[in-house]
PDB file of N, CA and C in Angstrom:
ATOM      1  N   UNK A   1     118.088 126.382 106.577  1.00  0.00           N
ATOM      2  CA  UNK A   1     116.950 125.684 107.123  1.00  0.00           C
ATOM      3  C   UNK A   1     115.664 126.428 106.787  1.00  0.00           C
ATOM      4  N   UNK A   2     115.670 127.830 106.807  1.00  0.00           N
ATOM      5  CA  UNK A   2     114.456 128.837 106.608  1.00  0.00           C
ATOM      6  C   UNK A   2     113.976 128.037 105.132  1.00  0.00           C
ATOM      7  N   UNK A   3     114.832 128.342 104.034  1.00  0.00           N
ATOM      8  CA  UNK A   3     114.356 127.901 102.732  1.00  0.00           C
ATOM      9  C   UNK A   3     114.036 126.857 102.777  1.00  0.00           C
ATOM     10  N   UNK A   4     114.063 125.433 103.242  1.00  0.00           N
ATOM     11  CA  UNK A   4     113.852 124.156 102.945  1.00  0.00           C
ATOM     12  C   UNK A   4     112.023 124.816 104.038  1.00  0.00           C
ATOM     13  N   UNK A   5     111.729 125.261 104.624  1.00  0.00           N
ATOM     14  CA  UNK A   5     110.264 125.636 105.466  1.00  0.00           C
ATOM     15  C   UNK A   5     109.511 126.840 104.712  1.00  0.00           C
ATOM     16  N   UNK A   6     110.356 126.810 103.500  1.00  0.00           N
ATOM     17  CA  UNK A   6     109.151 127.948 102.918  1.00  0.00           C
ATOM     18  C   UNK A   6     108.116 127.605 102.333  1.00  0.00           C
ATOM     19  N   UNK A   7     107.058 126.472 102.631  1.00  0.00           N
ATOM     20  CA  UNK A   7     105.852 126.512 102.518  1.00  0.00           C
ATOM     21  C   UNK A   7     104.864 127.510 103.033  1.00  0.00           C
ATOM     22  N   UNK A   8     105.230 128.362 103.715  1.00  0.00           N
ATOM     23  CA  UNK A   8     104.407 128.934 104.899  1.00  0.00           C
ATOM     24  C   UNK A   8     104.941 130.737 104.010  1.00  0.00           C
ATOM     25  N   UNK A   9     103.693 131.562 104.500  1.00  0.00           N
ATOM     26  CA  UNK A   9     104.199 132.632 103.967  1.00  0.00           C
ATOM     27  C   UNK A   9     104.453 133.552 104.605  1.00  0.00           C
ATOM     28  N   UNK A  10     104.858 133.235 106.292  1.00  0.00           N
ATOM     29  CA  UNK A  10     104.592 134.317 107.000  1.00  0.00           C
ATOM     30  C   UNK A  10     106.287 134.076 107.541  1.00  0.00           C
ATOM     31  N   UNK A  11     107.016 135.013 107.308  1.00  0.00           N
ATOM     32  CA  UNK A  11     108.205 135.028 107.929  1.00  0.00           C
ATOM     33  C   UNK A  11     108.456 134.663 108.999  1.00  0.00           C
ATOM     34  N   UNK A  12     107.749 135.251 109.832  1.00  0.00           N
ATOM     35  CA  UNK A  12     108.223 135.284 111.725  1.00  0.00           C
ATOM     36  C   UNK A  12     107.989 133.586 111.625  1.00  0.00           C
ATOM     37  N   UNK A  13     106.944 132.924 111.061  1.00  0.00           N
ATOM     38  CA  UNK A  13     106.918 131.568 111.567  1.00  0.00           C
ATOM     39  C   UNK A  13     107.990 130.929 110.999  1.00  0.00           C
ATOM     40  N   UNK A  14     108.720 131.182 109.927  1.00  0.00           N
ATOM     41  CA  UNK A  14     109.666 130.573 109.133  1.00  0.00           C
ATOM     42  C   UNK A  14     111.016 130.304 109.977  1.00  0.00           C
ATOM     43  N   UNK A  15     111.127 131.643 110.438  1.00  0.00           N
ATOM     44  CA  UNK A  15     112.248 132.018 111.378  1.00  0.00           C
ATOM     45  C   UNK A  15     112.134 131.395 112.638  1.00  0.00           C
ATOM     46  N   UNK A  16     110.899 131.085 113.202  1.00  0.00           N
ATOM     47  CA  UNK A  16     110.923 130.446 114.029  1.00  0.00           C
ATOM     48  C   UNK A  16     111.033 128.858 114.618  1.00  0.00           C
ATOM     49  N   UNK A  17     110.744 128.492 113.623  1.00  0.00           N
ATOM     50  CA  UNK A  17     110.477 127.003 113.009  1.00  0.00           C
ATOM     51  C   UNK A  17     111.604 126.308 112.496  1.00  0.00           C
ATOM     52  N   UNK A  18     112.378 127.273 111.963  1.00  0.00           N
ATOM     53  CA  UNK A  18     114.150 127.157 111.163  1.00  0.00           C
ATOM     54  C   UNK A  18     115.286 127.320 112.851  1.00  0.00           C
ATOM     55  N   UNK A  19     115.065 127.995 113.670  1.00  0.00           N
ATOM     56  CA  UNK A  19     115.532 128.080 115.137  1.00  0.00           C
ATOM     57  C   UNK A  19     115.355 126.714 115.520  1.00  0.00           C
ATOM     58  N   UNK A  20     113.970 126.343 115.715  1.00  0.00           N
ATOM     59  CA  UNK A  20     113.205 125.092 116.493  1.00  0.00           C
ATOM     60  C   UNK A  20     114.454 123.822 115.649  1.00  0.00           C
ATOM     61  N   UNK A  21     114.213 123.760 114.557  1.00  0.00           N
ATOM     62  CA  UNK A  21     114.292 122.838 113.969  1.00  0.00           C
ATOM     63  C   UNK A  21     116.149 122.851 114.345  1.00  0.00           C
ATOM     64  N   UNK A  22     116.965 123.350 114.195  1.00  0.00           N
ATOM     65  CA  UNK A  22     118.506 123.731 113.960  1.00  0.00           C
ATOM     66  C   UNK A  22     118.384 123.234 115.942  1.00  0.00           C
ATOM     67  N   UNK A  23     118.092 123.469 116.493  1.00  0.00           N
ATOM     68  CA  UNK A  23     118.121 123.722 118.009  1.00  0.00           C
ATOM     69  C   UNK A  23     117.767 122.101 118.204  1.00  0.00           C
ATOM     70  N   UNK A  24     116.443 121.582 117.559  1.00  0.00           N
ATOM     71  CA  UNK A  24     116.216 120.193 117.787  1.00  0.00           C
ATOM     72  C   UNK A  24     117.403 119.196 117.186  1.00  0.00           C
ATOM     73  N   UNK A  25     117.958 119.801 116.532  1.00  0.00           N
ATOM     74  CA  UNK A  25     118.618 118.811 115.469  1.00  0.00           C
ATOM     75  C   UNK A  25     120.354 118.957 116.622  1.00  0.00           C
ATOM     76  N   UNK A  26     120.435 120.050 116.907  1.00  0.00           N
ATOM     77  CA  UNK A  26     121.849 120.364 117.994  1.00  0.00           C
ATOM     78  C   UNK A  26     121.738 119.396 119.137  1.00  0.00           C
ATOM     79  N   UNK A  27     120.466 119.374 119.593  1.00  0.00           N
ATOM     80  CA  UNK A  27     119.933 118.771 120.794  1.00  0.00           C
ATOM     81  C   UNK A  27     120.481 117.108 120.410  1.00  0.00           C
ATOM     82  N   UNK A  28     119.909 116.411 119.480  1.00  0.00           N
ATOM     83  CA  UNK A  28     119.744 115.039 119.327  1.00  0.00           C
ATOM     84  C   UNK A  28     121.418 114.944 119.079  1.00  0.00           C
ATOM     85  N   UNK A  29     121.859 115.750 118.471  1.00  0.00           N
ATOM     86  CA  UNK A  29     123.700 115.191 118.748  1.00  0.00           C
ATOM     87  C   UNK A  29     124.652 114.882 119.591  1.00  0.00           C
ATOM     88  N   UNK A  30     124.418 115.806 120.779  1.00  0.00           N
ATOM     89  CA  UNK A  30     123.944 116.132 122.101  1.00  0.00           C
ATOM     90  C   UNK A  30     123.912 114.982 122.525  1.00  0.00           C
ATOM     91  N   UNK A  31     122.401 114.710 122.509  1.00  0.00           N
ATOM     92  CA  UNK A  31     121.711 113.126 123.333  1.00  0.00           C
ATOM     93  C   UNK A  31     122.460 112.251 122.711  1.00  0.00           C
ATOM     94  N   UNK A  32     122.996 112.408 121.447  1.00  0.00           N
ATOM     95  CA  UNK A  32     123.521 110.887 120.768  1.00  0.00           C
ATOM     96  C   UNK A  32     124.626 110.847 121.259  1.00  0.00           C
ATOM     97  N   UNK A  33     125.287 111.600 121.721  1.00  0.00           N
ATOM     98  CA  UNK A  33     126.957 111.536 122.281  1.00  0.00           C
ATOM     99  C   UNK A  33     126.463 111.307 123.334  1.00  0.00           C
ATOM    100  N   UNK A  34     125.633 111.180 124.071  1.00  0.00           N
ATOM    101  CA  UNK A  34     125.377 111.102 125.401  1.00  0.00           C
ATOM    102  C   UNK A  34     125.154 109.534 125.991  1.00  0.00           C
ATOM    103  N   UNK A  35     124.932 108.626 124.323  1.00  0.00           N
ATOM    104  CA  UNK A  35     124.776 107.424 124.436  1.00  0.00           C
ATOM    105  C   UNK A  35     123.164 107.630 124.341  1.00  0.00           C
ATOM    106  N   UNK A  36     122.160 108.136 124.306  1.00  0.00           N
ATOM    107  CA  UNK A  36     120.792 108.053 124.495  1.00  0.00           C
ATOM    108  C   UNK A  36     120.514 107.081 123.152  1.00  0.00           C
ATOM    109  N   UNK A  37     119.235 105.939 123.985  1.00  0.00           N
ATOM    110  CA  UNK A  37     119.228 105.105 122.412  1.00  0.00           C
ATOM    111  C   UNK A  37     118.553 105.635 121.099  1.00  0.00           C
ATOM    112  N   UNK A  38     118.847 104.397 120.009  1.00  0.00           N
ATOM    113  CA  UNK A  38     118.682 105.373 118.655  1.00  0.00           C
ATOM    114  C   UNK A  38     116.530 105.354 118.857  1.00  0.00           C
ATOM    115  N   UNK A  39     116.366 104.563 119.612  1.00  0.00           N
ATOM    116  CA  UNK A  39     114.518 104.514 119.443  1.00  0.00           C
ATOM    117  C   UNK A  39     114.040 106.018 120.203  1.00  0.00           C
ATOM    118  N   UNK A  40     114.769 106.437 121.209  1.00  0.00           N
ATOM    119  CA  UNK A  40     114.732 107.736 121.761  1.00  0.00           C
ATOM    120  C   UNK A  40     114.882 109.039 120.643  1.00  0.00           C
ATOM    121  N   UNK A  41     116.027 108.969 120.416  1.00  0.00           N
ATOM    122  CA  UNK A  41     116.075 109.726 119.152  1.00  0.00           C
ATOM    123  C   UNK A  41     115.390 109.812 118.525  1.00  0.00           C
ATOM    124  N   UNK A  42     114.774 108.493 117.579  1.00  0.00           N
ATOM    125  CA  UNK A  42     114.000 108.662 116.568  1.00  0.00           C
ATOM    126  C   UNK A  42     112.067 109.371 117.093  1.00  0.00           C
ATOM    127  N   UNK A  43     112.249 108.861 118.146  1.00  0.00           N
ATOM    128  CA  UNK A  43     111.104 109.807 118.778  1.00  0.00           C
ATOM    129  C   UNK A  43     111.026 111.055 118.888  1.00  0.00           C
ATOM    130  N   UNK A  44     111.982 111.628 119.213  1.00  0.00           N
ATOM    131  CA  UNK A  44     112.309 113.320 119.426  1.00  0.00           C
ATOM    132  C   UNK A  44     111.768 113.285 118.061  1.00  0.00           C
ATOM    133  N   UNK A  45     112.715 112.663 116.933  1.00  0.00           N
ATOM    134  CA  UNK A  45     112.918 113.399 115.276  1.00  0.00           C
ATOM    135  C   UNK A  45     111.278 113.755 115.079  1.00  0.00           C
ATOM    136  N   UNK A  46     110.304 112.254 115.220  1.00  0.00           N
ATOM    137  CA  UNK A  46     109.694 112.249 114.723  1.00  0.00           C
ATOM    138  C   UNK A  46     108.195 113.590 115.448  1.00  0.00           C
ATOM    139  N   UNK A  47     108.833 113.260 116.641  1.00  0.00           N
ATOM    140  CA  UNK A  47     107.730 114.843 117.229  1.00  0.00           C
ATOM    141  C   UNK A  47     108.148 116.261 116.651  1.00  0.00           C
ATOM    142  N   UNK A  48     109.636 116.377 116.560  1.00  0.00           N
ATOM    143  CA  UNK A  48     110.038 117.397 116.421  1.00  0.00           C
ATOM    144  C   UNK A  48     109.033 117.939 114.501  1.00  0.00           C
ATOM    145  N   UNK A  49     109.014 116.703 113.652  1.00  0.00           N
ATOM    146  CA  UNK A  49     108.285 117.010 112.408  1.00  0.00           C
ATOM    147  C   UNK A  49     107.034 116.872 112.048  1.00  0.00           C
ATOM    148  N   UNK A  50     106.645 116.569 113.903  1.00  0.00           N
ATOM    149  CA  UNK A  50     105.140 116.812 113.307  1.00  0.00           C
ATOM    150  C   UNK A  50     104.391 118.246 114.034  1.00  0.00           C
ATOM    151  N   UNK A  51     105.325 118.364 114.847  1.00  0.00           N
ATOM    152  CA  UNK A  51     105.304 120.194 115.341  1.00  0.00           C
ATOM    153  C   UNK A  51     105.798 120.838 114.185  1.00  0.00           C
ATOM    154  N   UNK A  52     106.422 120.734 113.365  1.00  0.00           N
ATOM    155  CA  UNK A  52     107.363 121.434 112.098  1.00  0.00           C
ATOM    156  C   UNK A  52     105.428 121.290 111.082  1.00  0.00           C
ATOM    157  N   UNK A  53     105.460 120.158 111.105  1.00  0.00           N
ATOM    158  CA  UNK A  53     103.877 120.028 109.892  1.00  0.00           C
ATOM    159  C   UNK A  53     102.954 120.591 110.386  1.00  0.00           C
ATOM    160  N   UNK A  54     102.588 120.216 111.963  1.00  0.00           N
ATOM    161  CA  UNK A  54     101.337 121.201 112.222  1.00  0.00           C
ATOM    162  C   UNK A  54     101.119 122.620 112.401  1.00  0.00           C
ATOM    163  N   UNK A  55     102.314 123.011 112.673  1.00  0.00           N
ATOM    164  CA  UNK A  55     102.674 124.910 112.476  1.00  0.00           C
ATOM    165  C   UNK A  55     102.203 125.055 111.002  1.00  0.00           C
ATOM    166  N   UNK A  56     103.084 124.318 110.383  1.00  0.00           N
ATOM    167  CA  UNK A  56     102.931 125.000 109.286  1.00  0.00           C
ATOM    168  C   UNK A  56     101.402 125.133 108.073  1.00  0.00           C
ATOM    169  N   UNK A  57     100.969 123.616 108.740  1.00  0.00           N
ATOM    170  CA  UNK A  57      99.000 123.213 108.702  1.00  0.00           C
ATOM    171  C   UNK A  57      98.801 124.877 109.073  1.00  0.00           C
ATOM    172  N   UNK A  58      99.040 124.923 110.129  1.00  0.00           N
ATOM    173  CA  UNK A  58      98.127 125.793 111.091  1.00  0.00           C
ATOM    174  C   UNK A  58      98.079 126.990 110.442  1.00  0.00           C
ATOM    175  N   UNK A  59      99.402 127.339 110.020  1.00  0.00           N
ATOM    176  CA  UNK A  59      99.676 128.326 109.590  1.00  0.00           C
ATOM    177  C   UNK A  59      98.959 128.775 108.071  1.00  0.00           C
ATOM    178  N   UNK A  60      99.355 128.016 107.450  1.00  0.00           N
ATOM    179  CA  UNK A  60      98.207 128.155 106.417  1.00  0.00           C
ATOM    180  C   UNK A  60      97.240 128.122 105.991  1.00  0.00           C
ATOM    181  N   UNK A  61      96.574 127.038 107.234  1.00  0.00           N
ATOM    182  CA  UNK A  61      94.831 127.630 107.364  1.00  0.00           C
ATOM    183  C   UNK A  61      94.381 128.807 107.556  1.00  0.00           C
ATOM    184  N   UNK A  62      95.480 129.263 108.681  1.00  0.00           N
ATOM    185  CA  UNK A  62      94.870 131.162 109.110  1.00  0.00           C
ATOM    186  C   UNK A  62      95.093 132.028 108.013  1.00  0.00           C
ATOM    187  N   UNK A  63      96.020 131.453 107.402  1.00  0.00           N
ATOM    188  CA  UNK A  63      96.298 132.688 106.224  1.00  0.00           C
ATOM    189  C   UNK A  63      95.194 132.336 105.278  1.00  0.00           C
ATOM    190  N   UNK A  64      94.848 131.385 104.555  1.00  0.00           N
ATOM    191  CA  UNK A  64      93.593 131.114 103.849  1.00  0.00           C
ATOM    192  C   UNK A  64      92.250 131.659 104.223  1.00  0.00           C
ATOM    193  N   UNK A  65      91.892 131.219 105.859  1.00  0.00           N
ATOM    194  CA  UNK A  65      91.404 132.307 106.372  1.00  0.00           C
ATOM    195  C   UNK A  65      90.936 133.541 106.000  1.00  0.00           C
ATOM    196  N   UNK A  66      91.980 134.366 106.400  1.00  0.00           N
ATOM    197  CA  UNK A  66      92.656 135.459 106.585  1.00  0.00           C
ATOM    198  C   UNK A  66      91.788 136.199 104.566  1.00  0.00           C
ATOM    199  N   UNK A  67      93.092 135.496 103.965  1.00  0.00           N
ATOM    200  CA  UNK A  67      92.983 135.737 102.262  1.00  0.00           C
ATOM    201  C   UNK A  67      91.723 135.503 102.013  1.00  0.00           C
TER     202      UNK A  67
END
């Protein structure tokens, strides 16, 4: 999961973001065995990747920043 998020150049966020993401993705299997509907789901997915995009926005503004 880390490698498919290596846009970003700062490790700790990589690692953290690769957790988030593996943890969100455990979660929705979870809810889907749980019967939760698929429009629920697809809501989680779709927050879960735009917290995944804006970290990683974020992240590379500061480093540009930064550089």
């Amino acid at each position: 999961m880390r490698e498919a998020l290596a846009a970003s150049a700062d490790p700790q966020v990589l690692d953290e973001l690769a957790t988030y993401v593996v943890a969100v993705n455990r979660s929705l299997a979870v809810l889907s065995r749980a019967g939760t509907p698929d429009a629920q789901l697809r809501s989680v997915v779709r927050l879960a990747c735009a917290t995944v995009a804006d970290t990683l926005a974020r992240t590379a503004s500061e480093g540009a920043a930064r550089g």
